[in-house]
PDB file of N, CA and C in Angstrom:
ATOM      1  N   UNK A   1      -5.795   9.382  19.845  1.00  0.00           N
ATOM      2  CA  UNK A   1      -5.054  10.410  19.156  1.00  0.00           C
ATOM      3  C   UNK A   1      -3.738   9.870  18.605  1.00  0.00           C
ATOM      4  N   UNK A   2      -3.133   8.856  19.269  1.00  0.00           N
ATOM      5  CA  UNK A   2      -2.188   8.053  18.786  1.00  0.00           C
ATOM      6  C   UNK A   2      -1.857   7.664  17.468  1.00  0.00           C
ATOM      7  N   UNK A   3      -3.238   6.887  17.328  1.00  0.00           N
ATOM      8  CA  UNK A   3      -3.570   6.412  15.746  1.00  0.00           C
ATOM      9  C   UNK A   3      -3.750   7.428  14.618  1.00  0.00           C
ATOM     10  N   UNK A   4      -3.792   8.998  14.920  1.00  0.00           N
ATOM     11  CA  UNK A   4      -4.063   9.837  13.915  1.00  0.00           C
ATOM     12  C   UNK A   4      -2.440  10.249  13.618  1.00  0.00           C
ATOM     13  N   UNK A   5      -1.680  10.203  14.674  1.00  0.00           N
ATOM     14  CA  UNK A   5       0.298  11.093  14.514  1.00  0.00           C
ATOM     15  C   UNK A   5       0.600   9.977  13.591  1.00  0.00           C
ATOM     16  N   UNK A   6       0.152   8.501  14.027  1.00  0.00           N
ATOM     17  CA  UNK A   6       1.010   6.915  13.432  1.00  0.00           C
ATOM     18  C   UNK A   6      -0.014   6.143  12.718  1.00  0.00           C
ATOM     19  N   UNK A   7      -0.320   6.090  11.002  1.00  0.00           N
ATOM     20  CA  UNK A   7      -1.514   5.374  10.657  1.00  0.00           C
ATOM     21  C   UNK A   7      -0.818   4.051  11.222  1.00  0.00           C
ATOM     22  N   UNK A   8      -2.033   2.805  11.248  1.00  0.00           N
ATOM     23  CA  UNK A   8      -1.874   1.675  11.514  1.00  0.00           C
ATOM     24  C   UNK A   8      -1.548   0.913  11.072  1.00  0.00           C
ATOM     25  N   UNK A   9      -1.454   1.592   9.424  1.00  0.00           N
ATOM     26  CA  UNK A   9      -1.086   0.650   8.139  1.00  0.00           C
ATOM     27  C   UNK A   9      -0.210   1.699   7.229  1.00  0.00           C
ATOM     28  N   UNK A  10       0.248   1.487   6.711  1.00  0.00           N
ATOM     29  CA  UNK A  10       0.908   2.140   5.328  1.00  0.00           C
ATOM     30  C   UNK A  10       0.606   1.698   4.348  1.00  0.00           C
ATOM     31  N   UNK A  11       0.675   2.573   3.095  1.00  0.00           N
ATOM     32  CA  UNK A  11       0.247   2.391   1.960  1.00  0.00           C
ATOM     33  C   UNK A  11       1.693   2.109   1.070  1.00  0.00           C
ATOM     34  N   UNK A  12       1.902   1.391   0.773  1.00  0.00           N
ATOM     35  CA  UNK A  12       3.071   1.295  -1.256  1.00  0.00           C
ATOM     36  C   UNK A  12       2.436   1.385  -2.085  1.00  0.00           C
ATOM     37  N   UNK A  13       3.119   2.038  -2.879  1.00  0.00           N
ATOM     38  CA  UNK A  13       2.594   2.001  -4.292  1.00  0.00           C
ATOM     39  C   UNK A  13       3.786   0.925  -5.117  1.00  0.00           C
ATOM     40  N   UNK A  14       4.031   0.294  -5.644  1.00  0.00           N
ATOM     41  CA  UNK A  14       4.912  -0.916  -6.377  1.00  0.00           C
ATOM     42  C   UNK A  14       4.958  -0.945  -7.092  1.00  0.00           C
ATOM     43  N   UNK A  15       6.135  -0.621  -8.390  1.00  0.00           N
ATOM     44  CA  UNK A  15       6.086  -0.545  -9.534  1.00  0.00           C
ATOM     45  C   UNK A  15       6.818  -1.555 -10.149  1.00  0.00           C
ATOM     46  N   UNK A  16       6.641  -3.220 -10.979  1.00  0.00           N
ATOM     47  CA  UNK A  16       7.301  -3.960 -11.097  1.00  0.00           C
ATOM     48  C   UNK A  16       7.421  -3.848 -12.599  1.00  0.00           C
ATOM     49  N   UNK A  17       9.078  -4.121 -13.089  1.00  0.00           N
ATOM     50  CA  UNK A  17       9.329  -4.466 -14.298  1.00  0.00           C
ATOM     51  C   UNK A  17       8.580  -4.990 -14.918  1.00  0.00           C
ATOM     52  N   UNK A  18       8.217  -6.249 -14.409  1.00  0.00           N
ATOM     53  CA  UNK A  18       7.531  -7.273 -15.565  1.00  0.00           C
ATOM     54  C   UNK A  18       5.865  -7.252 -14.977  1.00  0.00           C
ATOM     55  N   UNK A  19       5.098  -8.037 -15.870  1.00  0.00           N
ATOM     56  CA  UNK A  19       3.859  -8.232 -15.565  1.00  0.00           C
ATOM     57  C   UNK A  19       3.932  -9.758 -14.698  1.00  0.00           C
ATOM     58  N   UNK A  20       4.637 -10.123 -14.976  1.00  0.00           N
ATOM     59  CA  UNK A  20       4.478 -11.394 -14.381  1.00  0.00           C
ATOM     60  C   UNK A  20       5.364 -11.687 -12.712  1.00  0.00           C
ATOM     61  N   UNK A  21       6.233 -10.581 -12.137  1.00  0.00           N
ATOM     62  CA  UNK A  21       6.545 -10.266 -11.145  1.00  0.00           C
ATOM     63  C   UNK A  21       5.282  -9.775 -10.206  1.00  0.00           C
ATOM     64  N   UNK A  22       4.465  -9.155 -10.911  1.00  0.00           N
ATOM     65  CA  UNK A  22       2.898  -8.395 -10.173  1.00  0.00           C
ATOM     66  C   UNK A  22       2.522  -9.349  -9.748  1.00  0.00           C
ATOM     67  N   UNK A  23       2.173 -10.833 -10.912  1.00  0.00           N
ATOM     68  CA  UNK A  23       1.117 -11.297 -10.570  1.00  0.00           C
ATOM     69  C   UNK A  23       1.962 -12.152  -9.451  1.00  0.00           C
ATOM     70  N   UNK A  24       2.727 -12.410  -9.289  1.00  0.00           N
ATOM     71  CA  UNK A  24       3.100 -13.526  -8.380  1.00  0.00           C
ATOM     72  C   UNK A  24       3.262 -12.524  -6.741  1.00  0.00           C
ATOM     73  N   UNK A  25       3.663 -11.342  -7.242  1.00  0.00           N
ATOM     74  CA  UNK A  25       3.753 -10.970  -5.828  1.00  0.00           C
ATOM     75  C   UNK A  25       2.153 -10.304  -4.932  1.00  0.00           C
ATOM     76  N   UNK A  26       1.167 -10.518  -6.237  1.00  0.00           N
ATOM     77  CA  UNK A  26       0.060  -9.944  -5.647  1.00  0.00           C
ATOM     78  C   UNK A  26      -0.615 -11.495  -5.241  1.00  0.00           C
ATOM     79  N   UNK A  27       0.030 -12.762  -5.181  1.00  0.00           N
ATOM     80  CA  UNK A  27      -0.301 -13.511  -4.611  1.00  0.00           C
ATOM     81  C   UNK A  27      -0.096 -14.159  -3.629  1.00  0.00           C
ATOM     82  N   UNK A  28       0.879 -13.492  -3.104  1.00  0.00           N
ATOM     83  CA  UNK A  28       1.609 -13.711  -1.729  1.00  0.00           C
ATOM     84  C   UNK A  28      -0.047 -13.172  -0.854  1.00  0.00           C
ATOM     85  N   UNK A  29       0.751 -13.161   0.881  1.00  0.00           N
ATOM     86  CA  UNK A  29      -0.916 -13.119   1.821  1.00  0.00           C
ATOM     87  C   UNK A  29      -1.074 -11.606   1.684  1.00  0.00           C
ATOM     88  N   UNK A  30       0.021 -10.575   1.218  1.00  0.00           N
ATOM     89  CA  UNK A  30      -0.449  -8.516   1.154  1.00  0.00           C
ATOM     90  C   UNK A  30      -2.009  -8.448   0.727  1.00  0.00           C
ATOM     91  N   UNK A  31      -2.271  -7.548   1.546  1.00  0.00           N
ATOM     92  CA  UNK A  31      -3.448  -7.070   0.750  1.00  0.00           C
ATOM     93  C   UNK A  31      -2.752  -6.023   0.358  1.00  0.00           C
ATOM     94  N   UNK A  32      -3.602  -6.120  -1.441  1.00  0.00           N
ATOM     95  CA  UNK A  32      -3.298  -5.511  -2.474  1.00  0.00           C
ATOM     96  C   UNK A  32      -4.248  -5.150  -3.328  1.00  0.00           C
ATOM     97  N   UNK A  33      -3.595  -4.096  -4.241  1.00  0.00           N
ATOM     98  CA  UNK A  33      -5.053  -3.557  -5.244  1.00  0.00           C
ATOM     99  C   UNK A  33      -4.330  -3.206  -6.283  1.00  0.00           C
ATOM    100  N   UNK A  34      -4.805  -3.694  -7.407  1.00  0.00           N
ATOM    101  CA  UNK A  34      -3.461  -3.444  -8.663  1.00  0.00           C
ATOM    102  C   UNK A  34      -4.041  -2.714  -9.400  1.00  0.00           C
ATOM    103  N   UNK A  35      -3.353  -2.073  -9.728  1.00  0.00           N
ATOM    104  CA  UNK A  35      -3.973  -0.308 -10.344  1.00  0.00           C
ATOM    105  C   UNK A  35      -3.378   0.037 -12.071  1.00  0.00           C
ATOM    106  N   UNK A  36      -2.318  -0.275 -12.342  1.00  0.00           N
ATOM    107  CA  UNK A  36      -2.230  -0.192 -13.476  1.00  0.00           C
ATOM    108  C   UNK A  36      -0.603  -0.102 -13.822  1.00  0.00           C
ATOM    109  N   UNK A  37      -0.357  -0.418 -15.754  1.00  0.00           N
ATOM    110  CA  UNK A  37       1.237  -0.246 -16.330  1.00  0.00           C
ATOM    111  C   UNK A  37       2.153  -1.145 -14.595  1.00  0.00           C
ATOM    112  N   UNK A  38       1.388  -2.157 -14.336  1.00  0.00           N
ATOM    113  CA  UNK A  38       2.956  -3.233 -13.603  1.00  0.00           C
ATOM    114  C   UNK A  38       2.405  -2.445 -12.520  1.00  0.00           C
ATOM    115  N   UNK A  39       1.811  -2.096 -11.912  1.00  0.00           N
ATOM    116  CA  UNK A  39       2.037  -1.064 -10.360  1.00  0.00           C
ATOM    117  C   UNK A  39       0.533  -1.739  -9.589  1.00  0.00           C
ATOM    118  N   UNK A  40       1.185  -2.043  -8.155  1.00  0.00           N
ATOM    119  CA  UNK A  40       0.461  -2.244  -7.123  1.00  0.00           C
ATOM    120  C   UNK A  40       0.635  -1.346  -5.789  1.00  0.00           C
ATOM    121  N   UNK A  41      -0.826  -1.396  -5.260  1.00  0.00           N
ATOM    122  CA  UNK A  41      -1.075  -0.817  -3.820  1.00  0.00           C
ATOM    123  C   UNK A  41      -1.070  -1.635  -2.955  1.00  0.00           C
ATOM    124  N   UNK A  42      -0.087  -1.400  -2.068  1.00  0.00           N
ATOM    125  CA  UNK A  42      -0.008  -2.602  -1.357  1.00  0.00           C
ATOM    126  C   UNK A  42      -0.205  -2.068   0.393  1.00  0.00           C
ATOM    127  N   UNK A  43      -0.905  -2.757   1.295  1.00  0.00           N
ATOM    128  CA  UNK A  43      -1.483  -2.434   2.302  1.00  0.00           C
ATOM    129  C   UNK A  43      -0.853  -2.679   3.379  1.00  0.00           C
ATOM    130  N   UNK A  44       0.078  -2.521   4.300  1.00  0.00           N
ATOM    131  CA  UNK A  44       0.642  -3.030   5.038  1.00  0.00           C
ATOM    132  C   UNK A  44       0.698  -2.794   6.672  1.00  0.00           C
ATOM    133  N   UNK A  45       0.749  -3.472   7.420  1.00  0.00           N
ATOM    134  CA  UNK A  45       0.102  -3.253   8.968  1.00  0.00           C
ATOM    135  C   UNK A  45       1.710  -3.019   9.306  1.00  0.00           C
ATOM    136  N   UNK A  46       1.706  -1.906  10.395  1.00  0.00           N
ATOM    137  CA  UNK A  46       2.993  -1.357  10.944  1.00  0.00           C
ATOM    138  C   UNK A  46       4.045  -2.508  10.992  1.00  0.00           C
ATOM    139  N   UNK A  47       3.886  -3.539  11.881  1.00  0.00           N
ATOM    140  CA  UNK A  47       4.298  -4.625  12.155  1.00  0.00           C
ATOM    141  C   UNK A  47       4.959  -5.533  11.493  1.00  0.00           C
ATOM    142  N   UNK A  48       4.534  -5.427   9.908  1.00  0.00           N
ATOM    143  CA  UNK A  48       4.523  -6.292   8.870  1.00  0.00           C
ATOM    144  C   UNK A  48       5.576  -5.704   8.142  1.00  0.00           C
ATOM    145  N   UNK A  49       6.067  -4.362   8.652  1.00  0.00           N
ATOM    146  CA  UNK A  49       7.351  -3.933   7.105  1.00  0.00           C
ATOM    147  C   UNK A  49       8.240  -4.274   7.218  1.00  0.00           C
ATOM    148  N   UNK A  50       9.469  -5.057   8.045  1.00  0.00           N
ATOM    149  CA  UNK A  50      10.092  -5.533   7.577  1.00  0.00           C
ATOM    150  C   UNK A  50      10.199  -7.113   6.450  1.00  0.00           C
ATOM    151  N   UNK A  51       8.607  -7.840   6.793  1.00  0.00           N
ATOM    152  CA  UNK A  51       8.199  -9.009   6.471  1.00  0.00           C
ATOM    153  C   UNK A  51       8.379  -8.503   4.829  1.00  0.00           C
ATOM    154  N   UNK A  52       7.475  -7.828   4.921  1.00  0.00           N
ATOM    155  CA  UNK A  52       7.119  -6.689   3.320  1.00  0.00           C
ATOM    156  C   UNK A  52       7.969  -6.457   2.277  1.00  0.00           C
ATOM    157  N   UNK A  53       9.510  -5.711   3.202  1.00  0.00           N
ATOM    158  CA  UNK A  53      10.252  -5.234   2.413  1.00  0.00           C
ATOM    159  C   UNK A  53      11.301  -6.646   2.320  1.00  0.00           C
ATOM    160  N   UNK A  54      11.279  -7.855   2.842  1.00  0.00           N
ATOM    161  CA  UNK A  54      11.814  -8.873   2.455  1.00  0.00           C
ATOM    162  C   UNK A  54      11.730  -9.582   1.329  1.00  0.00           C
ATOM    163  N   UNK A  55       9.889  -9.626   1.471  1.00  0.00           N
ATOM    164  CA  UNK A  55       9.096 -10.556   0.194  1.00  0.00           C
ATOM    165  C   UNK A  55       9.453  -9.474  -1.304  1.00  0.00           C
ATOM    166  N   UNK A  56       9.713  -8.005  -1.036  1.00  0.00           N
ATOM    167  CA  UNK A  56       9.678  -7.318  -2.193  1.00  0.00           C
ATOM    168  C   UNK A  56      11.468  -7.494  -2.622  1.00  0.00           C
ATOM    169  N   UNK A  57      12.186  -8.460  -2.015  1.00  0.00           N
ATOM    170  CA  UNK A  57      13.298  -8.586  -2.565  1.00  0.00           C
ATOM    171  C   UNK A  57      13.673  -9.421  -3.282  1.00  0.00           C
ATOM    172  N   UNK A  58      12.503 -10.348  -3.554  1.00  0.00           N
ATOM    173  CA  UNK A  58      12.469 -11.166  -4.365  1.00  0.00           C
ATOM    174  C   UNK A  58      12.051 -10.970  -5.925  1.00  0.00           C
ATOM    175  N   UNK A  59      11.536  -9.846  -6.251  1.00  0.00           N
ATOM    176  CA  UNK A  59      10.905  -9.648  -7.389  1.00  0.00           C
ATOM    177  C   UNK A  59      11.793  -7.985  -7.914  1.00  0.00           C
ATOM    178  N   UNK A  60      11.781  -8.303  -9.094  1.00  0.00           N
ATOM    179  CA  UNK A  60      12.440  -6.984 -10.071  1.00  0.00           C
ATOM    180  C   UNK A  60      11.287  -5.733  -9.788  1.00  0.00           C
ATOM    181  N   UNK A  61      11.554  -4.982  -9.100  1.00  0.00           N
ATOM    182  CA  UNK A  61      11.166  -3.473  -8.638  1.00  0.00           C
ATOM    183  C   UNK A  61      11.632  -2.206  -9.826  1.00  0.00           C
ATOM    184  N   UNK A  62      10.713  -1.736 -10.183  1.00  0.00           N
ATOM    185  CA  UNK A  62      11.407  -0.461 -10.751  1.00  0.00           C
ATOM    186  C   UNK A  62      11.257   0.809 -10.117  1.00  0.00           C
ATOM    187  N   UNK A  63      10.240   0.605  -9.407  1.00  0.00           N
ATOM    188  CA  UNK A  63      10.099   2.057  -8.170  1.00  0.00           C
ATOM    189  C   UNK A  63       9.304   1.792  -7.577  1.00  0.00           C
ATOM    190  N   UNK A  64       9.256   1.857  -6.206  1.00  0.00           N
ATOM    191  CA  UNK A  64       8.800   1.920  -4.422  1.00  0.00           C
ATOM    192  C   UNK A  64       8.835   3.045  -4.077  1.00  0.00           C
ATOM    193  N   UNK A  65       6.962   3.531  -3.872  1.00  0.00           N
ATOM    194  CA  UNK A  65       7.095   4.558  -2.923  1.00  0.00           C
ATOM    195  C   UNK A  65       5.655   4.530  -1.907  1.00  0.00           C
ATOM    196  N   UNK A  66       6.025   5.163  -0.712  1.00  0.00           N
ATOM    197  CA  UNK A  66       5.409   5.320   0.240  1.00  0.00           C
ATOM    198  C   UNK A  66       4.026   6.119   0.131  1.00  0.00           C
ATOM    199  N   UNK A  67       2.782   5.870  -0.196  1.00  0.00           N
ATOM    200  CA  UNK A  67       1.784   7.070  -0.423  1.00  0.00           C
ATOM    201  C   UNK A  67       1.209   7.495   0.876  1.00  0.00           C
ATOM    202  N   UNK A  68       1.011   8.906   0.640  1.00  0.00           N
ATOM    203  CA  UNK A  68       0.877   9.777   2.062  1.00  0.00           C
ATOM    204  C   UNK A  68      -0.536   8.988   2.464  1.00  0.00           C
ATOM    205  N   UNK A  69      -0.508   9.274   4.468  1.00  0.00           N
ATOM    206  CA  UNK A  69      -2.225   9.143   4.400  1.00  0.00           C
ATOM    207  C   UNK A  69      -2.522  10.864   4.740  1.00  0.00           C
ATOM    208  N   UNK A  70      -3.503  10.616   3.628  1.00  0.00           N
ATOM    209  CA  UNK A  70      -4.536  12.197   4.233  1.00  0.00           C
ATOM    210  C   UNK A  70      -4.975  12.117   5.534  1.00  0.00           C
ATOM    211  N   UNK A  71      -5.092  13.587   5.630  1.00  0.00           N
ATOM    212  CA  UNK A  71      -6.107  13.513   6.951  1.00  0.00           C
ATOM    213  C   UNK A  71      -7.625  13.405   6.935  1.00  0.00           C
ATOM    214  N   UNK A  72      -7.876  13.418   5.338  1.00  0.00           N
ATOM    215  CA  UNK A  72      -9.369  12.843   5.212  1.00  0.00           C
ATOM    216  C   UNK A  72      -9.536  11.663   5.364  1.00  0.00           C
ATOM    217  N   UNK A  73      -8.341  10.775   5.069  1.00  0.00           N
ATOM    218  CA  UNK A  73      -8.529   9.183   5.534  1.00  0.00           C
ATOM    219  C   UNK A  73      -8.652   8.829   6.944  1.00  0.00           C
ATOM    220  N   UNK A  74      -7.960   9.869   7.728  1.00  0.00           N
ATOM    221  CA  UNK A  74      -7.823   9.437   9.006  1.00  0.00           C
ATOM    222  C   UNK A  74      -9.513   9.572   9.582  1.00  0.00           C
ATOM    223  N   UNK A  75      -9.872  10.592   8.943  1.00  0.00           N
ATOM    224  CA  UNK A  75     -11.756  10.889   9.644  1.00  0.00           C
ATOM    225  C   UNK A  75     -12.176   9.887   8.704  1.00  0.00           C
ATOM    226  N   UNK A  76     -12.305   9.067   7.629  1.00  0.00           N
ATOM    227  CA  UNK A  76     -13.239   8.126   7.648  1.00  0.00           C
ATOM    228  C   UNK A  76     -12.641   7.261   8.037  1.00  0.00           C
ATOM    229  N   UNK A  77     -11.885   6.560   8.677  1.00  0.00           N
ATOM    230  CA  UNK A  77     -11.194   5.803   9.118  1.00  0.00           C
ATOM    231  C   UNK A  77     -11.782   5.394  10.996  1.00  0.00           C
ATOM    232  N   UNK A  78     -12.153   6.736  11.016  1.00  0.00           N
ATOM    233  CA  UNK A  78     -12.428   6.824  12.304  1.00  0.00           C
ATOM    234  C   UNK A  78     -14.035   6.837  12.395  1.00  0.00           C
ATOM    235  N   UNK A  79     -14.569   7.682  11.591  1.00  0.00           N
ATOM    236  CA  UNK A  79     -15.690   8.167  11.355  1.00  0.00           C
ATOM    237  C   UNK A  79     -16.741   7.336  10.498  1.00  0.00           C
ATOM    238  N   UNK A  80     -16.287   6.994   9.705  1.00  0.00           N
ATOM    239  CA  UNK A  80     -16.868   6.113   8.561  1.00  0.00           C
ATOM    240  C   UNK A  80     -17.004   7.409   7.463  1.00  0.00           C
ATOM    241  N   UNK A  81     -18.064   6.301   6.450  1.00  0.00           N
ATOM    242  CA  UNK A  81     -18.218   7.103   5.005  1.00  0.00           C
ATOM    243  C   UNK A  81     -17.156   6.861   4.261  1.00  0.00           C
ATOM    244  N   UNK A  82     -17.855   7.873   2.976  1.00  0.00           N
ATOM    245  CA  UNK A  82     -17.035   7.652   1.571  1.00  0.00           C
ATOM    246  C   UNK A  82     -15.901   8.957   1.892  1.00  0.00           C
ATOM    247  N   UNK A  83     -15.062   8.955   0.854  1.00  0.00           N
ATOM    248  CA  UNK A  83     -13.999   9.903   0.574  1.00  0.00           C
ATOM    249  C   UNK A  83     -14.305  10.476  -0.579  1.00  0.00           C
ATOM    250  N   UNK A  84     -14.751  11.802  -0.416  1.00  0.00           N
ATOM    251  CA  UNK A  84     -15.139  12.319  -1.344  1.00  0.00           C
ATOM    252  C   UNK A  84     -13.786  13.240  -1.861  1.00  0.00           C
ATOM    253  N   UNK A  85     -13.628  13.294  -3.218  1.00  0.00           N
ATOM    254  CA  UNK A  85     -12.600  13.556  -4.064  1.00  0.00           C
ATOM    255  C   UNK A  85     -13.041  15.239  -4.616  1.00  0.00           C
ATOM    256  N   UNK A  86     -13.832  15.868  -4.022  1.00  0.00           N
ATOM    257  CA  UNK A  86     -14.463  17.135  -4.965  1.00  0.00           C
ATOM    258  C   UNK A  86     -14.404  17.911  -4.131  1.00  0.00           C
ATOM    259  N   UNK A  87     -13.136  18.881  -3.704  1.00  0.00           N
ATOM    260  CA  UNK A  87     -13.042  19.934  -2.578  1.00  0.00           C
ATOM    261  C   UNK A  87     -12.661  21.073  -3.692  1.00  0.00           C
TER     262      UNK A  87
END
């Protein structure tokens, strides 16, 4: 029940000035998923945010934000399956 109050990971969303700030920071070890216009999802294990918010001080940021976890993530997370988007 622990793991449902505290996800295990957090989500960023990363919005970098340049295109070429993305690519270098989506090559660091983050798992990441680059989504679009300079902006990455970036995956981060509890443990790891101060590491995180270090490496992101190196690169021109235009907006950082935290994306919620659902509580539908938390049941496939736990549960398995897809996430269905059609409620």
């Amino acid at each position: 029940m622990k793991d449902v109050k505290t996800p295990y990971e957090k989500v960023y969303l990363i919005k970098f000035i340049n295109n070429e700030d993305l690519i270098k920071f989506s090559q660091l070890s983050w798992k990441t998923e680059i989504t679009d216009n300079n902006t990455i999802k970036v995956f981060v294990k509890k443990e790891k945010i101060n590491t995180f918010l270090k490496d992101l001080t190196k690169f021109n940021i235009d907006s950082y934000t935290e994306q919620q976890f659902k509580l539908e993530e938390h049941f496939q997370k736990f549960y398995g399956g897809e996430i269905n988007d059609q409620f």
